[in-house]
Protein backbone atom coordinates (compact mmCIF):
# COMPACT_ATOMS: atom_id res chain seq x y z
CA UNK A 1 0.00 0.00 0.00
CA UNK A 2 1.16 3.45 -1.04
CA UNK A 3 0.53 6.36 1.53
CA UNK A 4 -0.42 9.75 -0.14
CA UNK A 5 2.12 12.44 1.01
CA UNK A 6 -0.22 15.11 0.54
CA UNK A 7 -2.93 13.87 2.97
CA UNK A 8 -0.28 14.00 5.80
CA UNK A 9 0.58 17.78 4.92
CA UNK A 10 -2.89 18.91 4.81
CA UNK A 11 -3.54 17.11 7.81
CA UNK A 12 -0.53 19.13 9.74
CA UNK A 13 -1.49 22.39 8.18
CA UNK A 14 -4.92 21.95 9.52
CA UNK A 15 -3.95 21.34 13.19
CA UNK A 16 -1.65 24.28 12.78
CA UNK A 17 -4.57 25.95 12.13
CA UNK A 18 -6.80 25.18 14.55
CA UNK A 19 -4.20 25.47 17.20
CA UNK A 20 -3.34 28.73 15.87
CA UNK A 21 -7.11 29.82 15.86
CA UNK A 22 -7.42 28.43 19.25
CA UNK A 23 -4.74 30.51 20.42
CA UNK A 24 -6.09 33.90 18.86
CA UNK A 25 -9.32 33.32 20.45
CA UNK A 26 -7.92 32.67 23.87
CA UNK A 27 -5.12 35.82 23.91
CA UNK A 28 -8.70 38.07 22.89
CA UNK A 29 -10.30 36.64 26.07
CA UNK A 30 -7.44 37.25 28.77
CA UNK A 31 -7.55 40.95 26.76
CA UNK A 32 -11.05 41.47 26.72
CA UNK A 33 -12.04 39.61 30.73
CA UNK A 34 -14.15 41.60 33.15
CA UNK A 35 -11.10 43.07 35.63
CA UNK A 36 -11.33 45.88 38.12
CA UNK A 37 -10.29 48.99 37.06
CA UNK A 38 -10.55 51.11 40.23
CA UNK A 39 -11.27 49.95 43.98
CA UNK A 40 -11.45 51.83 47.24
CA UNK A 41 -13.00 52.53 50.01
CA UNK A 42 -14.48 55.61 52.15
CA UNK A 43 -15.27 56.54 55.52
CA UNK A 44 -17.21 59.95 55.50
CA UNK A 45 -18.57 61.78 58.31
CA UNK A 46 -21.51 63.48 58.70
CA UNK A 47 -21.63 66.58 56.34
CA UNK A 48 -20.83 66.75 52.84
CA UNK A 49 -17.27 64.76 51.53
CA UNK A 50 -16.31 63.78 48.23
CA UNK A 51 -13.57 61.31 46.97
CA UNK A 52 -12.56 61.15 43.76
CA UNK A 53 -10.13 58.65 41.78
CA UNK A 54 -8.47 58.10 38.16
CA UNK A 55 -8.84 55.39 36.00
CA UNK A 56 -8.16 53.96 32.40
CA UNK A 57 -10.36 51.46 30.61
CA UNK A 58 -7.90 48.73 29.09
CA UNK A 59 -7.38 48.33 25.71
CA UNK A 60 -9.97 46.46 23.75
CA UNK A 61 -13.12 47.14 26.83
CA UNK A 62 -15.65 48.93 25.88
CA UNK A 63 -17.87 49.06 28.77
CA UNK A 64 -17.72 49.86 32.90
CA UNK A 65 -19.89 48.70 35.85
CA UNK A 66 -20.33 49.93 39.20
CA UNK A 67 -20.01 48.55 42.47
CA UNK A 68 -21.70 50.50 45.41
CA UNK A 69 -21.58 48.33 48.62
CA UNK A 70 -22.85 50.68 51.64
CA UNK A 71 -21.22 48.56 55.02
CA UNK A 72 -22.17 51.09 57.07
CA UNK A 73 -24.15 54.62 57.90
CA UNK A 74 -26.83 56.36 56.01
CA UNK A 75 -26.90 59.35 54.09
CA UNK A 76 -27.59 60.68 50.24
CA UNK A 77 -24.87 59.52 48.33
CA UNK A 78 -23.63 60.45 44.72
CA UNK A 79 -21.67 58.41 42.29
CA UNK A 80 -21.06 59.57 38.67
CA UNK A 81 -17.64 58.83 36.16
CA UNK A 82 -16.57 61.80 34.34
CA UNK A 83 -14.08 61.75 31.12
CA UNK A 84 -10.76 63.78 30.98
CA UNK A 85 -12.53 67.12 30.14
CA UNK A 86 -15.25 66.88 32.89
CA UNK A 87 -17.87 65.88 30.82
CA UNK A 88 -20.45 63.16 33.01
CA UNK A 89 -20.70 60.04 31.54
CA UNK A 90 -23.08 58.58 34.14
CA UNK A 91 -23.96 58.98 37.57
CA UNK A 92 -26.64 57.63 40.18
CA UNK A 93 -27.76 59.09 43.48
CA UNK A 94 -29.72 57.09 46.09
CA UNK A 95 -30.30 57.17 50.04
CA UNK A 96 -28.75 54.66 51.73
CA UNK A 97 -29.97 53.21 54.93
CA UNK A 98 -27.52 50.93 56.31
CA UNK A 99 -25.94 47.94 54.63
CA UNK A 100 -26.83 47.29 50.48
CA UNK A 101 -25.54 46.89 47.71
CA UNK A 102 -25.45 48.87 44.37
CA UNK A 103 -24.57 48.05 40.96
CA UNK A 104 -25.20 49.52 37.69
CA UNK A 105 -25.54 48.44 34.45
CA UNK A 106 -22.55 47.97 32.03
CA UNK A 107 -21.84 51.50 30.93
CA UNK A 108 -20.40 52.19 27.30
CA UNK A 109 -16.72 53.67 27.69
CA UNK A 110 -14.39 53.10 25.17
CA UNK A 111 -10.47 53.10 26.12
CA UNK A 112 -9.64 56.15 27.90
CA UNK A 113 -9.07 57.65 31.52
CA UNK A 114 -12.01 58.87 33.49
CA UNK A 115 -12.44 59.88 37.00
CA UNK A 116 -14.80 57.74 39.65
CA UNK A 117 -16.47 60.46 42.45
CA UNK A 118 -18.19 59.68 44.73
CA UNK A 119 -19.89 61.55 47.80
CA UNK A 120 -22.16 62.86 50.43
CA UNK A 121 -24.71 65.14 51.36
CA UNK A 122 -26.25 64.36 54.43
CA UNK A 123 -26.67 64.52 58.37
CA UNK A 124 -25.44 60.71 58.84
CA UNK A 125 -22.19 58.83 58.60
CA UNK A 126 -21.03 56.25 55.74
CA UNK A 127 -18.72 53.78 54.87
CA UNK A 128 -18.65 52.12 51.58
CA UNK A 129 -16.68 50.11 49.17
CA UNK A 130 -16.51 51.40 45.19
CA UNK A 131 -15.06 49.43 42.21
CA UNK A 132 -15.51 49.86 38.99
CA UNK A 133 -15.06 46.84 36.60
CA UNK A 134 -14.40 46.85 33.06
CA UNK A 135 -14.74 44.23 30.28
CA UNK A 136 -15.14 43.76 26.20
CA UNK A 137 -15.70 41.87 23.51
CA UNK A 138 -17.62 38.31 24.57
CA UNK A 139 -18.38 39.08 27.88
């Protein structure tokens, strides 16, 4: 029996292929996973306090979510992203009673910086944890 030569180079050219398609498709989904972006926490005291922080969507995201979670204290909060010239993206207000949790819905923001604020207005305490997450493409 004679083997065909060119059914055995096919056959390697195809798995290259595949493996190499494979490979494409899993370096876009470590790019493109939901990650944190910014994280921290505040303590405010009873009057009005802001924090504010800085950060950049990765590369190939195209969307944000935020993470309220109130531990402790009540008062009107604020929470709102602006881009680099101060423009508001989004933002959500509530009053918080105790512990609860916030979170948004995935916000469109293409890569660039932006700044996270957050604060008060009110005669009560509050402590809370902020993050903002990012992600693209399949997720």
């Amino acid at each position: 029996m004679k083997r065909m030569a060119g059914t055995s180079t096919l056959l390697k050219t195809l798995a290259i292929g595949v493996v190499a398609v494979l490979l494409i498709a899993a370096f876009y989904a470590a790019l493109t996973f939901p990650r944190t972006v910014v994280d921290f926490q505040v303590s405010f005291t009873v009057g009005f306090d802001r924090e504010q922080r800085e950060f950049e969507v990765p590369w190939l995201h195209d969307k944000a979510q935020v993470e309220v979670a109130v531990n402790n204290g009540s008062s009107l909060w604020r929470a709102s992203i602006t881009n680099a010239n101060g423009d508001e993206i989004w933002s959500h207000s509530a009053i918080q009673g105790e512990q609860t949790t916030y979170t948004s819905e995935w916000i469109a923001l293409p890569n660039a910086a932006y700044n996270m604020t957050f604060s008060t207005i009110g005669a009560g305490s509050l402590e809370a944890n902020l993050k903002v997450a990012s992600k693209g493409g399949i997720w």
